[in-house]
C-alpha atoms as a PDB file:
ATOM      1  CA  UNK A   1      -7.696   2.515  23.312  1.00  0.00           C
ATOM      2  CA  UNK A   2      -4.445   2.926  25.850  1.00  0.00           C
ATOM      3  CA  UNK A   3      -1.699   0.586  25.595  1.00  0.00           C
ATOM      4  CA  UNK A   4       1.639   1.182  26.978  1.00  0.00           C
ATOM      5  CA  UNK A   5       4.283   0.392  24.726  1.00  0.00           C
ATOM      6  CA  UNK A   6       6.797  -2.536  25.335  1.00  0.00           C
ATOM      7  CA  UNK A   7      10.417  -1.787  25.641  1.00  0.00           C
ATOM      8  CA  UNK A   8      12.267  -4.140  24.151  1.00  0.00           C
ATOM      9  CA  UNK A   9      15.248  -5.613  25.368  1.00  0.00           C
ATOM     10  CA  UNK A  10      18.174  -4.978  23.411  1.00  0.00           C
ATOM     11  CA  UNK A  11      18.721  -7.746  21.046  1.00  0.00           C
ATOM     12  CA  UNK A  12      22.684  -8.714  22.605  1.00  0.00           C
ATOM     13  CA  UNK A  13      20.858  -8.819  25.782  1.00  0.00           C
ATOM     14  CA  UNK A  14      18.117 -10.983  24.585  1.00  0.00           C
ATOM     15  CA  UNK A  15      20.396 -13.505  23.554  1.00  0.00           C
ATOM     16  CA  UNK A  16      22.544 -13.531  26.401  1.00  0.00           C
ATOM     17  CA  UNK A  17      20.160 -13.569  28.989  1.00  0.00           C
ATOM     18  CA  UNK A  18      16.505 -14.788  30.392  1.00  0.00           C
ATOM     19  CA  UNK A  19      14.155 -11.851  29.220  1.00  0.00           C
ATOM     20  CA  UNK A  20      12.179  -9.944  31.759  1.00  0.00           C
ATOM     21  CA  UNK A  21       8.265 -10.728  32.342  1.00  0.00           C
ATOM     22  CA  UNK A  22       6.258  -7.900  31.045  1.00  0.00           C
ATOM     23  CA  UNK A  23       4.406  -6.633  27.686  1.00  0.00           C
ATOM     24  CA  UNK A  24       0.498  -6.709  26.264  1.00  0.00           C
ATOM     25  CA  UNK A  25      -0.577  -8.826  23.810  1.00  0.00           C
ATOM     26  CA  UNK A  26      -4.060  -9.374  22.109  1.00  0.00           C
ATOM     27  CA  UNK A  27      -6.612 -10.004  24.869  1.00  0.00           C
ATOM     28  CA  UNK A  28      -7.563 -13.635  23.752  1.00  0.00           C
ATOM     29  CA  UNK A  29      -4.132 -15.068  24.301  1.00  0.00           C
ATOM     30  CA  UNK A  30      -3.597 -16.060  27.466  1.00  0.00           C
ATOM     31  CA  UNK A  31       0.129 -15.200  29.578  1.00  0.00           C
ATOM     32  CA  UNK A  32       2.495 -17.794  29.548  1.00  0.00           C
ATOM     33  CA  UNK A  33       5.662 -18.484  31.386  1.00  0.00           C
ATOM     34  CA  UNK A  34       8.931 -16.283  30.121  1.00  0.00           C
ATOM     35  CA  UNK A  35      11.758 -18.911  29.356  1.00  0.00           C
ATOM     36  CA  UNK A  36      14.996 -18.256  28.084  1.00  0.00           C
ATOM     37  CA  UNK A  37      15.086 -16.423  24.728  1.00  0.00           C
ATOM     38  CA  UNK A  38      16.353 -19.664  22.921  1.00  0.00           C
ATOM     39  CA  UNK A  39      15.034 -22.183  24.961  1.00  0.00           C
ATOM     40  CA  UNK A  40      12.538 -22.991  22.124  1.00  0.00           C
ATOM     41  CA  UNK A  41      13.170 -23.143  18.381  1.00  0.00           C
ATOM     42  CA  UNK A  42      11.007 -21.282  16.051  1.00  0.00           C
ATOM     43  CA  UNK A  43       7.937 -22.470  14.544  1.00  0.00           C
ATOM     44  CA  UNK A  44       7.369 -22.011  10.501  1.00  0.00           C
ATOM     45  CA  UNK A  45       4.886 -19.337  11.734  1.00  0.00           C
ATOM     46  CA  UNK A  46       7.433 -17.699  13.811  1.00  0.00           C
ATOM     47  CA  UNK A  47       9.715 -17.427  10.417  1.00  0.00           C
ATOM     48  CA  UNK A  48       6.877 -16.248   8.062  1.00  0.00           C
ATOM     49  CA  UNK A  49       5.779 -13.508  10.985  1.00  0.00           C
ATOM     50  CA  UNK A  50       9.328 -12.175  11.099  1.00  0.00           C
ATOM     51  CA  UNK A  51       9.693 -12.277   7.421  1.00  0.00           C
ATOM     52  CA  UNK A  52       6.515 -10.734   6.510  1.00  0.00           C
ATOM     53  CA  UNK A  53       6.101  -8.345   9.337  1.00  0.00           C
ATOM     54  CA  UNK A  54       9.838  -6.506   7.535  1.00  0.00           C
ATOM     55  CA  UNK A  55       8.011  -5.742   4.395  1.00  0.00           C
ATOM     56  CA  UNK A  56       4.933  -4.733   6.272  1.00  0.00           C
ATOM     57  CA  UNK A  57       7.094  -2.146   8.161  1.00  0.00           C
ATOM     58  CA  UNK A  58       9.140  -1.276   5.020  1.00  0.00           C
ATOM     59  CA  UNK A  59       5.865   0.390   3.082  1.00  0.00           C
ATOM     60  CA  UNK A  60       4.979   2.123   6.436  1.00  0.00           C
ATOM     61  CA  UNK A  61       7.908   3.933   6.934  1.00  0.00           C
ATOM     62  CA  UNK A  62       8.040   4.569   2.857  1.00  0.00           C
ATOM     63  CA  UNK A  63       4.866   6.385   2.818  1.00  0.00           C
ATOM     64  CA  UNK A  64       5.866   7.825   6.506  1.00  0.00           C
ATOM     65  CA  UNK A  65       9.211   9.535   4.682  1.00  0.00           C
ATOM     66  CA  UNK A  66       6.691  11.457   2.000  1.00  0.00           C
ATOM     67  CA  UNK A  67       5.143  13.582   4.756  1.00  0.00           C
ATOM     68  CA  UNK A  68       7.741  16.458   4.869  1.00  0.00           C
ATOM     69  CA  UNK A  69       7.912  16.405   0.846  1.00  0.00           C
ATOM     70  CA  UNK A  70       3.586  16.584   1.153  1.00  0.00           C
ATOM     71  CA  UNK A  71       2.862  19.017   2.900  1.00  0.00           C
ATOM     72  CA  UNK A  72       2.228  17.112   6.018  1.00  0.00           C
ATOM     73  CA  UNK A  73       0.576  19.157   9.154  1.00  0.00           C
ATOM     74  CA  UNK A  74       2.732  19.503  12.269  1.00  0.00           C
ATOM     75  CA  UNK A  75       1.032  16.621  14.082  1.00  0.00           C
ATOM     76  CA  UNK A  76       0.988  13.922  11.350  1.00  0.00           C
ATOM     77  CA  UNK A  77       4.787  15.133  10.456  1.00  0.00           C
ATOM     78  CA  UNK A  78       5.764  14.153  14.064  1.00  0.00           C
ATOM     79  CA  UNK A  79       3.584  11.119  14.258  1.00  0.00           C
ATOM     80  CA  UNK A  80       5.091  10.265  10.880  1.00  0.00           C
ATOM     81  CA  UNK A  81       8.876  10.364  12.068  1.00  0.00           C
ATOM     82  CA  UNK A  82       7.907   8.113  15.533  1.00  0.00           C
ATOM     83  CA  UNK A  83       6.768   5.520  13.215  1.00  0.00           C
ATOM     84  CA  UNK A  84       9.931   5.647  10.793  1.00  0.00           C
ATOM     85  CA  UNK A  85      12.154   5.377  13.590  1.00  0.00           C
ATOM     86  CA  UNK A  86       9.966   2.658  15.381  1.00  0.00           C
ATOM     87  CA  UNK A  87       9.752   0.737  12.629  1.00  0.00           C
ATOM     88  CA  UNK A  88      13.294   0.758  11.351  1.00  0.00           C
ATOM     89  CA  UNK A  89      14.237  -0.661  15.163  1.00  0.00           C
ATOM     90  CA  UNK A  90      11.770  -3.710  14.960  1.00  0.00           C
ATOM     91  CA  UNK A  91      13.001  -4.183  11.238  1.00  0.00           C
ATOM     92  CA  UNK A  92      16.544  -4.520  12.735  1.00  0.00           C
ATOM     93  CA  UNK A  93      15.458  -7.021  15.991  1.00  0.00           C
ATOM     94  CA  UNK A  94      13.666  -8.494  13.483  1.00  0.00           C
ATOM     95  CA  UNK A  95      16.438  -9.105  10.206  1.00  0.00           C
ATOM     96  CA  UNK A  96      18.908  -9.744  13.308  1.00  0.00           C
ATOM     97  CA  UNK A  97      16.633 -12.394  14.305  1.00  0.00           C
ATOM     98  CA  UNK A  98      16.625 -14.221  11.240  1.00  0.00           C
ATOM     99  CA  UNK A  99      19.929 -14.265  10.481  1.00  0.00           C
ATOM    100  CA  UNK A 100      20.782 -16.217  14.097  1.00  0.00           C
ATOM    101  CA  UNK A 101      18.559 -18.915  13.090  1.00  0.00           C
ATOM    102  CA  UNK A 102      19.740 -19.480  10.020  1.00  0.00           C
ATOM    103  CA  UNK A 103      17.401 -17.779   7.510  1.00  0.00           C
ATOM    104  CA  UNK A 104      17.634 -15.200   4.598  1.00  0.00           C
ATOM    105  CA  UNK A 105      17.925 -11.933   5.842  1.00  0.00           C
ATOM    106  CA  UNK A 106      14.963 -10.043   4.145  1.00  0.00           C
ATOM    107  CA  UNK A 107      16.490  -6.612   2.597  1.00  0.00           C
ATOM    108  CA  UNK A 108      14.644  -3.992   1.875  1.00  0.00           C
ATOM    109  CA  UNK A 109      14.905  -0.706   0.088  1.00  0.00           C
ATOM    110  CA  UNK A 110      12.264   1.549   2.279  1.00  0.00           C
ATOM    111  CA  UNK A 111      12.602   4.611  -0.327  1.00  0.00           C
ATOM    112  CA  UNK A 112      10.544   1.845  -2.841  1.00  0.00           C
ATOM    113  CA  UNK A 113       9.625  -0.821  -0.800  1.00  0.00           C
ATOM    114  CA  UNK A 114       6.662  -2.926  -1.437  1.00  0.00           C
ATOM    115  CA  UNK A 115       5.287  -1.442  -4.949  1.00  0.00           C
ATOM    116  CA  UNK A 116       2.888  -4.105  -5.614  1.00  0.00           C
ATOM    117  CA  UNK A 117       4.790  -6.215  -7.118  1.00  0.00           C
ATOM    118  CA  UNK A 118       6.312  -8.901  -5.072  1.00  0.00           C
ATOM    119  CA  UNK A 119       4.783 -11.456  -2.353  1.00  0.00           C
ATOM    120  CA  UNK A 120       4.275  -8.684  -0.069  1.00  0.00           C
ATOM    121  CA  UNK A 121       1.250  -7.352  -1.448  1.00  0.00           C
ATOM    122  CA  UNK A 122      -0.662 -10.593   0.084  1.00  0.00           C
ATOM    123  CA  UNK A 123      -0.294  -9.678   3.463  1.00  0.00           C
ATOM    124  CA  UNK A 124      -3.005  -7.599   5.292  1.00  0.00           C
ATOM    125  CA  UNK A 125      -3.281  -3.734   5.366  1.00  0.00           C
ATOM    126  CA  UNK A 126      -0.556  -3.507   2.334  1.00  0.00           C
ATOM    127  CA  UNK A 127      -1.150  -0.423  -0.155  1.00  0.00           C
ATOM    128  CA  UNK A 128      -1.762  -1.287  -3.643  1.00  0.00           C
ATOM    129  CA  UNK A 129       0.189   0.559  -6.339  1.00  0.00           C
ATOM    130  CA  UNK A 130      -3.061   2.604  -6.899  1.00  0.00           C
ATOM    131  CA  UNK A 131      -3.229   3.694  -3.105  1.00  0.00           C
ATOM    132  CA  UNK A 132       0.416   4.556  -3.345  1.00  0.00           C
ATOM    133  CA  UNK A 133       0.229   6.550  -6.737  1.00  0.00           C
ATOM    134  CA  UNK A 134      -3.168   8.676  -5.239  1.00  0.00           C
ATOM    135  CA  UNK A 135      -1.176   9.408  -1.892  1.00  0.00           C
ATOM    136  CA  UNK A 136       2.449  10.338  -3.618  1.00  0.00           C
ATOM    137  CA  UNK A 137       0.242  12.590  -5.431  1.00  0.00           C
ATOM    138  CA  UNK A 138      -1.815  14.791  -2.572  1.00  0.00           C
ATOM    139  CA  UNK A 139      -0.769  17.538  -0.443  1.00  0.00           C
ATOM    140  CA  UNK A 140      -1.053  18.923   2.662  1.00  0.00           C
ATOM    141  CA  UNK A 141      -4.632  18.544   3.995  1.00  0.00           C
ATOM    142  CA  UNK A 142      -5.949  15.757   1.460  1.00  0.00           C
ATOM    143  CA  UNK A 143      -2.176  14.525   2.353  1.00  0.00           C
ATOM    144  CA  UNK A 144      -2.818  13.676   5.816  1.00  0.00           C
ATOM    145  CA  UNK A 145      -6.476  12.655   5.242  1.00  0.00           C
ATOM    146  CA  UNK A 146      -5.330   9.937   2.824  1.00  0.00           C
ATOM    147  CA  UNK A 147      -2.136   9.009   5.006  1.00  0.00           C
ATOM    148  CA  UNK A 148      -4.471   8.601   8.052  1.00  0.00           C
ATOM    149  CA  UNK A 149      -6.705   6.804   6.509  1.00  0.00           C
ATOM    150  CA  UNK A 150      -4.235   4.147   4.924  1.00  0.00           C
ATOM    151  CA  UNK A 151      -2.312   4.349   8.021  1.00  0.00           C
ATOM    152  CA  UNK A 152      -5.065   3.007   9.943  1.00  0.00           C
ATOM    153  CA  UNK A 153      -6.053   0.377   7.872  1.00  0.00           C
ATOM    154  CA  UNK A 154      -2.309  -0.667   7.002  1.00  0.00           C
ATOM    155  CA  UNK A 155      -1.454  -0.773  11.062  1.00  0.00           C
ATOM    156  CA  UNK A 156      -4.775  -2.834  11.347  1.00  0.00           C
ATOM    157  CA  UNK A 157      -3.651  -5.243   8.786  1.00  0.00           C
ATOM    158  CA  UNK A 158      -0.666  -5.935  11.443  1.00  0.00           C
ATOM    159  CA  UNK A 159      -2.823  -6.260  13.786  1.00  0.00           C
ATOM    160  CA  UNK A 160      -4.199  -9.170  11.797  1.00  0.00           C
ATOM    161  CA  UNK A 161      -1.108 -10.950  11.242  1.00  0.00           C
ATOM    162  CA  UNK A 162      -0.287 -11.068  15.438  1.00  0.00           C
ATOM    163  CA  UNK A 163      -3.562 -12.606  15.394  1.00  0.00           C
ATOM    164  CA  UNK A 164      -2.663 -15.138  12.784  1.00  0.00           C
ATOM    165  CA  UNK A 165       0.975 -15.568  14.640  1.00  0.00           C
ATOM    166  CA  UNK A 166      -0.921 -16.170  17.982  1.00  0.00           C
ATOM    167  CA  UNK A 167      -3.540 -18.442  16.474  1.00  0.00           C
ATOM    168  CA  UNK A 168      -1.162 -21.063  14.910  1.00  0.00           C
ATOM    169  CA  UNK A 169       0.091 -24.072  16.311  1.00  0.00           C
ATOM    170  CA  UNK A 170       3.009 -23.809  18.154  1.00  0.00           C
ATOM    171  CA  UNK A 171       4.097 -20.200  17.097  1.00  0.00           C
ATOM    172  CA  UNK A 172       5.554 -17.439  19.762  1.00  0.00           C
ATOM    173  CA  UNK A 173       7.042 -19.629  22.121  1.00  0.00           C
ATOM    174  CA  UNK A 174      10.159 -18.689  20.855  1.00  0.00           C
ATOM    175  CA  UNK A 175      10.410 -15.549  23.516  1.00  0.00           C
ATOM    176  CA  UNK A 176      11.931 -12.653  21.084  1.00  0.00           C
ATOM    177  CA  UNK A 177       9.063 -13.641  18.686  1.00  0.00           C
ATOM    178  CA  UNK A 178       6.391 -13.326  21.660  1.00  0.00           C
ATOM    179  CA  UNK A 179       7.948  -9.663  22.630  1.00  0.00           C
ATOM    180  CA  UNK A 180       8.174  -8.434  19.096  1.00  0.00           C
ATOM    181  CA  UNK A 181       4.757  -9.386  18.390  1.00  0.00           C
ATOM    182  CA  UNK A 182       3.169  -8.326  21.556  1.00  0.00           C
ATOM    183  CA  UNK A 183       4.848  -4.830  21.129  1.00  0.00           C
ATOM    184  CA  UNK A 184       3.822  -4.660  17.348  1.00  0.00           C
ATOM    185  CA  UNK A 185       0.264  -5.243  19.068  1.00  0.00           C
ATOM    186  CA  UNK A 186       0.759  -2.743  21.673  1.00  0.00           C
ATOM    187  CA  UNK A 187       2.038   0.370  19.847  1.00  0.00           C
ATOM    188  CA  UNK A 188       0.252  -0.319  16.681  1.00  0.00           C
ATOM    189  CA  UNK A 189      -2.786  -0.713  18.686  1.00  0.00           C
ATOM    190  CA  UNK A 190      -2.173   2.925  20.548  1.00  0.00           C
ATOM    191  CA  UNK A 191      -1.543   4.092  16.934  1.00  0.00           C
ATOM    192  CA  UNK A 192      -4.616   3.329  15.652  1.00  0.00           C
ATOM    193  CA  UNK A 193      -6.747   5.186  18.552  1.00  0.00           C
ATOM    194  CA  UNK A 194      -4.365   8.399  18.038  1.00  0.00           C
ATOM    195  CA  UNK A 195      -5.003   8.060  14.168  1.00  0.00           C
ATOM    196  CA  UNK A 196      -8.431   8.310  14.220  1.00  0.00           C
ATOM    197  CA  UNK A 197      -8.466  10.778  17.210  1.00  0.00           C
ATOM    198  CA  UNK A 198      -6.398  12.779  14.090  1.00  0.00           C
ATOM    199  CA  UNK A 199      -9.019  11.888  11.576  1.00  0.00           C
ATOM    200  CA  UNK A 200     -11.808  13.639  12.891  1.00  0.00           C
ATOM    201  CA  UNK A 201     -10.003  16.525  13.992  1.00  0.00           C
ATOM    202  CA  UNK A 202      -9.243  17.298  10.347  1.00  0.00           C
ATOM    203  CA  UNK A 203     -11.418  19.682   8.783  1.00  0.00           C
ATOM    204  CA  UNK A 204     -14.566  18.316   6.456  1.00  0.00           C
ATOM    205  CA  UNK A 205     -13.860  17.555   2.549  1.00  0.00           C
ATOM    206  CA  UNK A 206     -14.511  20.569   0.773  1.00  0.00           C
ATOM    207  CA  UNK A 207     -14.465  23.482   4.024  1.00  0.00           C
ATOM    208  CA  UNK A 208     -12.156  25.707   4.218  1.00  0.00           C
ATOM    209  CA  UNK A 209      -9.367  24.439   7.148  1.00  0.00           C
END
């Protein structure tokens, strides 16, 4: 799958001004009219996407950092680093976002985020303590076979909850929310299709690379 990333406004900008029309989102929702950024108030969805969606990003980019410490390959190293920094933007927009309307700002500690132990773990695509314990414990090519693999399913799983965000009543018509989520869609979505692209390149379990 192509998808063409959505750049986000910068978050000053957002509140300040109209946003521009533009972005993807999941093919079953249909466009709807761009309004000011605040011109609607956020739906409980809205709150609980923004909310979850930082811990969701927080065990990506923990399990991202391992890759020069594993013995990542070249090509997983750098597609590790894109999503650190990606993710670390959208958890800004994201904590920013929360803050303006009023609710706790989620912290989180990305060097031991999301161990298994805290609400996060309900949320789709998360990696239980197990997963994280066999990954923290490979190396370089059962390294990036595992990290793909949990990748995939783990960028799937947000996938999932823009689906859930777009499917309730009354969520994303806040526009910031809408543009998050639609770019969440959009580069997690490209992800995916590069991730498995990676996946089969790898050599077979058991040959010699």
């Amino acid at each position: 799958m192509t998808a063409n990333r959505i750049r986000l406004i910068p978050l000053a900008g957002l509140f300040l001004a109209a946003a521009a029309c533009g972005g993807s989102a999941p093919a079953d929702v249909a466009p709807r009219p761009i309004v000011g950024p605040e011109a609607l108030p956020p739906s409980p969805a809205d709150v609980r996407f923004m909310t979850d969606m930082i811990g969701h990003h927080a065990q990506a980019i923990r399990i991202s950092r391992w890759a020069p410490t594993h013995g990542a390959g070249p090509a997983l190293s750098r597609l590790a680093e894109r999503i650190v920094v990606g993710q670390q933007d959208e958890i800004a927009i994201m904590q920013r976002w929360l803050r303006t309307h009023g609710h706790p700002e989620v912290q989180v500690d990305t060097l031991h985020a999301m161990g298994g132990t805290d609400h996060s773990m309900h949320m789709p695509g998360m990696l239980s303590p197990e997963d994280l314990a066999r990954l923290d414990a490979a190396a370089g090519l059962e390294f990036d076979r595992l990290f793909l693999e949990y990748m995939i399913r783990h960028h799937k799983g947000a996938l999932t909850m823009v689906d859930q965000l777009f499917g309730s009543q009354g969520a994303a018509q806040n526009d910031i929310v809408f543009r998050l989520a639609s770019d969440v869609y959009a580069e997690q979505s490209t992800e995916i299709s590069r991730m498995e692209l990676m996946l089969d390149a790898l050599p077979a379990q058991g040959s010699n690379p």
